[in-house]
PDB file of N, CA and C in Angstrom:
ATOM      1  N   UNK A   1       5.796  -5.302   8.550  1.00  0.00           N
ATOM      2  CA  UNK A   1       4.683  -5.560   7.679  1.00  0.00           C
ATOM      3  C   UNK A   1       4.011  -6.855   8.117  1.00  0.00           C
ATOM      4  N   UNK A   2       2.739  -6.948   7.869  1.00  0.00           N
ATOM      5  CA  UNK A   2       2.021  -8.179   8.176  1.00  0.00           C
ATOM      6  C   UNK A   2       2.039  -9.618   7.379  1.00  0.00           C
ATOM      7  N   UNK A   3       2.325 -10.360   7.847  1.00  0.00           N
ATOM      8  CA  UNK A   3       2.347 -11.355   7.126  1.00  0.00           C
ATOM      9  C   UNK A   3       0.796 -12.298   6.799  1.00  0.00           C
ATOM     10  N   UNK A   4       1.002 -13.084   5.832  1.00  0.00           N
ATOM     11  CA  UNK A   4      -0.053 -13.822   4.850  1.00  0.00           C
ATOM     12  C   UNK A   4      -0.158 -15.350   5.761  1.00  0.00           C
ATOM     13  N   UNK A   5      -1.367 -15.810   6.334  1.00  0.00           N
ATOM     14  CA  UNK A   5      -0.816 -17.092   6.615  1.00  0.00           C
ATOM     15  C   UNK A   5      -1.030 -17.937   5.432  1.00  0.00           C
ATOM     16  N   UNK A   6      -0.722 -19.363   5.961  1.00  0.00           N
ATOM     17  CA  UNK A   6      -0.523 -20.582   4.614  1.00  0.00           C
ATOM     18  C   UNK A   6      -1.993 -20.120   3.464  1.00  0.00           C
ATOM     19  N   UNK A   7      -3.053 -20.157   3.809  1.00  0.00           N
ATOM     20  CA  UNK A   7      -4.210 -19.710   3.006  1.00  0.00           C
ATOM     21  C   UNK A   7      -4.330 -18.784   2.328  1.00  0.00           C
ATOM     22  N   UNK A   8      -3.638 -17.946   1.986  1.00  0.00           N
ATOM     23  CA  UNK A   8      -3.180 -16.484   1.966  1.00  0.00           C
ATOM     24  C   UNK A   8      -3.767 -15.657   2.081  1.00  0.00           C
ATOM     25  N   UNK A   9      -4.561 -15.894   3.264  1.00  0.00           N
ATOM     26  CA  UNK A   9      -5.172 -14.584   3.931  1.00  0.00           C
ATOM     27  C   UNK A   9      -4.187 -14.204   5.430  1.00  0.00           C
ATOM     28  N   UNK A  10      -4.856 -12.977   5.652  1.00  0.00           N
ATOM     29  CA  UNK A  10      -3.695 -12.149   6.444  1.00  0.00           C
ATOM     30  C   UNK A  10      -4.412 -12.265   7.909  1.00  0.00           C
ATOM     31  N   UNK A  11      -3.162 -12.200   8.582  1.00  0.00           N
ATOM     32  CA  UNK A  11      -3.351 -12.362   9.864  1.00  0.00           C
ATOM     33  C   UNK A  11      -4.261 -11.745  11.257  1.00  0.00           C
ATOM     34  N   UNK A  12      -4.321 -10.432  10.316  1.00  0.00           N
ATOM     35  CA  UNK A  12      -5.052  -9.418  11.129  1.00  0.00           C
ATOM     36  C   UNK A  12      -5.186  -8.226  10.278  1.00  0.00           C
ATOM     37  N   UNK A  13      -6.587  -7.744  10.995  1.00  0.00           N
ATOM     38  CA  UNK A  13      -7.502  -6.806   9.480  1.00  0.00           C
ATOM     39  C   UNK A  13      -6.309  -5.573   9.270  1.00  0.00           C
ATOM     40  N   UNK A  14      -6.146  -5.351  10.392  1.00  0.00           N
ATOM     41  CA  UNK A  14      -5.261  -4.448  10.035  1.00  0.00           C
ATOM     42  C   UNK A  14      -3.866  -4.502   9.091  1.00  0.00           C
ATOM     43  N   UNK A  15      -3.293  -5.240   9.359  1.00  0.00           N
ATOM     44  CA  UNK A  15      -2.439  -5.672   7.832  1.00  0.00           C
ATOM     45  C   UNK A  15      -3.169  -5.671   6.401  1.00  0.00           C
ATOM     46  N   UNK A  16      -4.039  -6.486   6.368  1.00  0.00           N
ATOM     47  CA  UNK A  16      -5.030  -6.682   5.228  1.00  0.00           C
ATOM     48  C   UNK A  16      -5.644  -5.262   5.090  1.00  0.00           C
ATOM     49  N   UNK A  17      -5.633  -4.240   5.506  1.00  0.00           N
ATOM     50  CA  UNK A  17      -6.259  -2.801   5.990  1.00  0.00           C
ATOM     51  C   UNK A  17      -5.180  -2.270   5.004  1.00  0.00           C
ATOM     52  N   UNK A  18      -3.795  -2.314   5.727  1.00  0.00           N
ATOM     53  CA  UNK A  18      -2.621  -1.886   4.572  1.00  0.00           C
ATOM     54  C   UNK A  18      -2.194  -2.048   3.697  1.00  0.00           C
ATOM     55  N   UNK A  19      -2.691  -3.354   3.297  1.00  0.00           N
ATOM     56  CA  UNK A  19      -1.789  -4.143   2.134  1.00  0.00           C
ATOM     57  C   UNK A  19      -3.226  -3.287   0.854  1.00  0.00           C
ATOM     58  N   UNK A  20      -4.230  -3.213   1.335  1.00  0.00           N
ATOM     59  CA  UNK A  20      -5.432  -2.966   0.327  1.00  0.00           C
ATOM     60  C   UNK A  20      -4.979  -1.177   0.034  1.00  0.00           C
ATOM     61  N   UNK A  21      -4.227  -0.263   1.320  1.00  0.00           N
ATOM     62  CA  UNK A  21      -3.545   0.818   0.540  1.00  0.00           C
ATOM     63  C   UNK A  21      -2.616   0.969  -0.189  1.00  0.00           C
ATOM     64  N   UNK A  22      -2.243   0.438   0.005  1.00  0.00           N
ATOM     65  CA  UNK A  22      -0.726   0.110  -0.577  1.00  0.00           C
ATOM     66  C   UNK A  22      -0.865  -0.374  -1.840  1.00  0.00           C
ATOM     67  N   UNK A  23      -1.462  -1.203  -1.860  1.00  0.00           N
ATOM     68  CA  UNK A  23      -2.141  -1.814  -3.614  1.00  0.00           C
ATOM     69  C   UNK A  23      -2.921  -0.774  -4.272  1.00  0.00           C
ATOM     70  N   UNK A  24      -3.702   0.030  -3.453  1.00  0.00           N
ATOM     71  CA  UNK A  24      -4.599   0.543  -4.037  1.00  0.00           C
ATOM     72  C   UNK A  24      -3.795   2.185  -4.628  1.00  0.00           C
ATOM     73  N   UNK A  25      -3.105   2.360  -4.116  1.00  0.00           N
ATOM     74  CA  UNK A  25      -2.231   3.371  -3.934  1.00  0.00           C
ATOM     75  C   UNK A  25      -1.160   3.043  -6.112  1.00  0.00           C
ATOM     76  N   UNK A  26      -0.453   2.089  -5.378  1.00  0.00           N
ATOM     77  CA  UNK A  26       0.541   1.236  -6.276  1.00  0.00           C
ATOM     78  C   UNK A  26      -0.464   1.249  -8.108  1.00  0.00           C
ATOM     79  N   UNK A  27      -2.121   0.605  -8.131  1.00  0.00           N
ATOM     80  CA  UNK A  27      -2.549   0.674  -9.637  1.00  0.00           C
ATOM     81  C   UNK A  27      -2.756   1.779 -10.041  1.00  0.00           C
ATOM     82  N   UNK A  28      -3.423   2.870  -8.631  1.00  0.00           N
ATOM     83  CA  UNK A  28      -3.824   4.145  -9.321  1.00  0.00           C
ATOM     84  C   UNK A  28      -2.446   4.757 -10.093  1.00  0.00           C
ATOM     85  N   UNK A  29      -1.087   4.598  -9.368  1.00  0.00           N
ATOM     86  CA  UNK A  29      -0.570   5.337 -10.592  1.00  0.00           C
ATOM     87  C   UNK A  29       0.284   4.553 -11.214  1.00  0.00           C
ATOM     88  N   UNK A  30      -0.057   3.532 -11.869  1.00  0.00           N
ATOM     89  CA  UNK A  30       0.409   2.645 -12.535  1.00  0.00           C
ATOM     90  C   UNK A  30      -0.825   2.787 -13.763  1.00  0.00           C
ATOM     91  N   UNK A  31      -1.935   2.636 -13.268  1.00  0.00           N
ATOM     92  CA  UNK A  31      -3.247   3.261 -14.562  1.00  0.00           C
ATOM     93  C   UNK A  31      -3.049   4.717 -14.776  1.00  0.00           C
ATOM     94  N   UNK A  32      -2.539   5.796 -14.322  1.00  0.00           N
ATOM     95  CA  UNK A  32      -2.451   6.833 -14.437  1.00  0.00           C
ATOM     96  C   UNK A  32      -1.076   7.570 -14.997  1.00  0.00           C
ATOM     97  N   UNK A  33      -0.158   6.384 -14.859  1.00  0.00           N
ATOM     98  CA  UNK A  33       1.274   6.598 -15.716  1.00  0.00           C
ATOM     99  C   UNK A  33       2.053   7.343 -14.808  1.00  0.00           C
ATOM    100  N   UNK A  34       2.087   7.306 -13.831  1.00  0.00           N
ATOM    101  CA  UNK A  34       2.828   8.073 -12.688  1.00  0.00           C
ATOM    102  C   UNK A  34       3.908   6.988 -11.937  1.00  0.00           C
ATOM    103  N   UNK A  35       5.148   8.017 -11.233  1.00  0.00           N
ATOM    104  CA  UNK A  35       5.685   6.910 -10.594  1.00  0.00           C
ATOM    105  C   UNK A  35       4.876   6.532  -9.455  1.00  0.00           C
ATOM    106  N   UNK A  36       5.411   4.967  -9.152  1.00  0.00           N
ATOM    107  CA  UNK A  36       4.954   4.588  -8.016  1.00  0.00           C
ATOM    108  C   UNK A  36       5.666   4.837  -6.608  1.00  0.00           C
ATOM    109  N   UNK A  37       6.994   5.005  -6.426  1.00  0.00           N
ATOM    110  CA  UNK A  37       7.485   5.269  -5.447  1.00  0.00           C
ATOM    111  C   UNK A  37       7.996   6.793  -5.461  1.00  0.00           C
ATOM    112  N   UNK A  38       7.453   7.726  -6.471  1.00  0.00           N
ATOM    113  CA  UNK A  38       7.378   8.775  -6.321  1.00  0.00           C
ATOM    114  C   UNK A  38       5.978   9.618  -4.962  1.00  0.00           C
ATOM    115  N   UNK A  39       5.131   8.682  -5.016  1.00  0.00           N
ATOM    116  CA  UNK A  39       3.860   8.842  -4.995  1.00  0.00           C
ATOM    117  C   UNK A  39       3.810   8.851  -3.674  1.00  0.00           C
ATOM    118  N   UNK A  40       4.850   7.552  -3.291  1.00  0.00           N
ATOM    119  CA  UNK A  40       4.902   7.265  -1.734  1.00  0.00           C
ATOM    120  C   UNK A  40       6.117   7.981  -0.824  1.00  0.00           C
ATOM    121  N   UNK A  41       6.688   8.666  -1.615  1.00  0.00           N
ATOM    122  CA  UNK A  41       7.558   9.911  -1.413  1.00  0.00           C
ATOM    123  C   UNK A  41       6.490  10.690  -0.411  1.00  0.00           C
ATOM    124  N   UNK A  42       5.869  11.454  -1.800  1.00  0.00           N
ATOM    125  CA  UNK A  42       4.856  12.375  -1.154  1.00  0.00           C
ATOM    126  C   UNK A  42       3.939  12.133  -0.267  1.00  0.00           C
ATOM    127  N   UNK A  43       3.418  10.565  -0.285  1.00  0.00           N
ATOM    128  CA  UNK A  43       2.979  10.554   0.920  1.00  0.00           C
ATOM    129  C   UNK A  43       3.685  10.439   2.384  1.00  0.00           C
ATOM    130  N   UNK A  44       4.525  10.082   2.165  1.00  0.00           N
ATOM    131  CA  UNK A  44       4.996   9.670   3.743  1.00  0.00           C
ATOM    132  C   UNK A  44       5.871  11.238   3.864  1.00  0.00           C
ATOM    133  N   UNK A  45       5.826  12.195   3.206  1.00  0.00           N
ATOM    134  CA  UNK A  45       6.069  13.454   3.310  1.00  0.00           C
ATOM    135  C   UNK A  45       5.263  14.448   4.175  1.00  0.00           C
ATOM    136  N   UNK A  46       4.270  14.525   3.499  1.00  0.00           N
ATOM    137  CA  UNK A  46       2.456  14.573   3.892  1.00  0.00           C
ATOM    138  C   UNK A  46       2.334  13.979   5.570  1.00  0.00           C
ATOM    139  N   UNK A  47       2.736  12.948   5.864  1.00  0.00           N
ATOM    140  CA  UNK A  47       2.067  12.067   6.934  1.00  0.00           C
ATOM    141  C   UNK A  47       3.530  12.799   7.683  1.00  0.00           C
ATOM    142  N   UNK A  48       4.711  13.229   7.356  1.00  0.00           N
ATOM    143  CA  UNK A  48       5.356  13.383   8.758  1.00  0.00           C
ATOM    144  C   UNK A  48       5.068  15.189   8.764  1.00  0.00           C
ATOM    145  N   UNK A  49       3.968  16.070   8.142  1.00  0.00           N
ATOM    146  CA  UNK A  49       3.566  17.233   8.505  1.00  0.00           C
ATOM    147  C   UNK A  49       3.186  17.454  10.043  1.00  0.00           C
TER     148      UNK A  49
END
């Protein structure tokens, strides 16, 4: 995973690319009442099709 430098911005877009799915991923079902690491089950399920 990418790390944050001292400013806490990220090192490279691409980390900052993931961290914004991953978050974005994480409220939708947290506002939607779903699990969260259920969610990422199915995705990384999905992604090894």
């Amino acid at each position: 995973m990418e790390k944050r430098d001292g400013s806490g911005l990220f090192k490279t877009e691409n980390g900052a690319q993931f961290y914004a799915v991953i978050r974005s991923v994480t409220d939708t079902c947290i506002k939607n009442g779903q699990n969260v690491l259920a969610a990422f089950k199915t995705i990384a399920v999905l992604q090894s099709e």
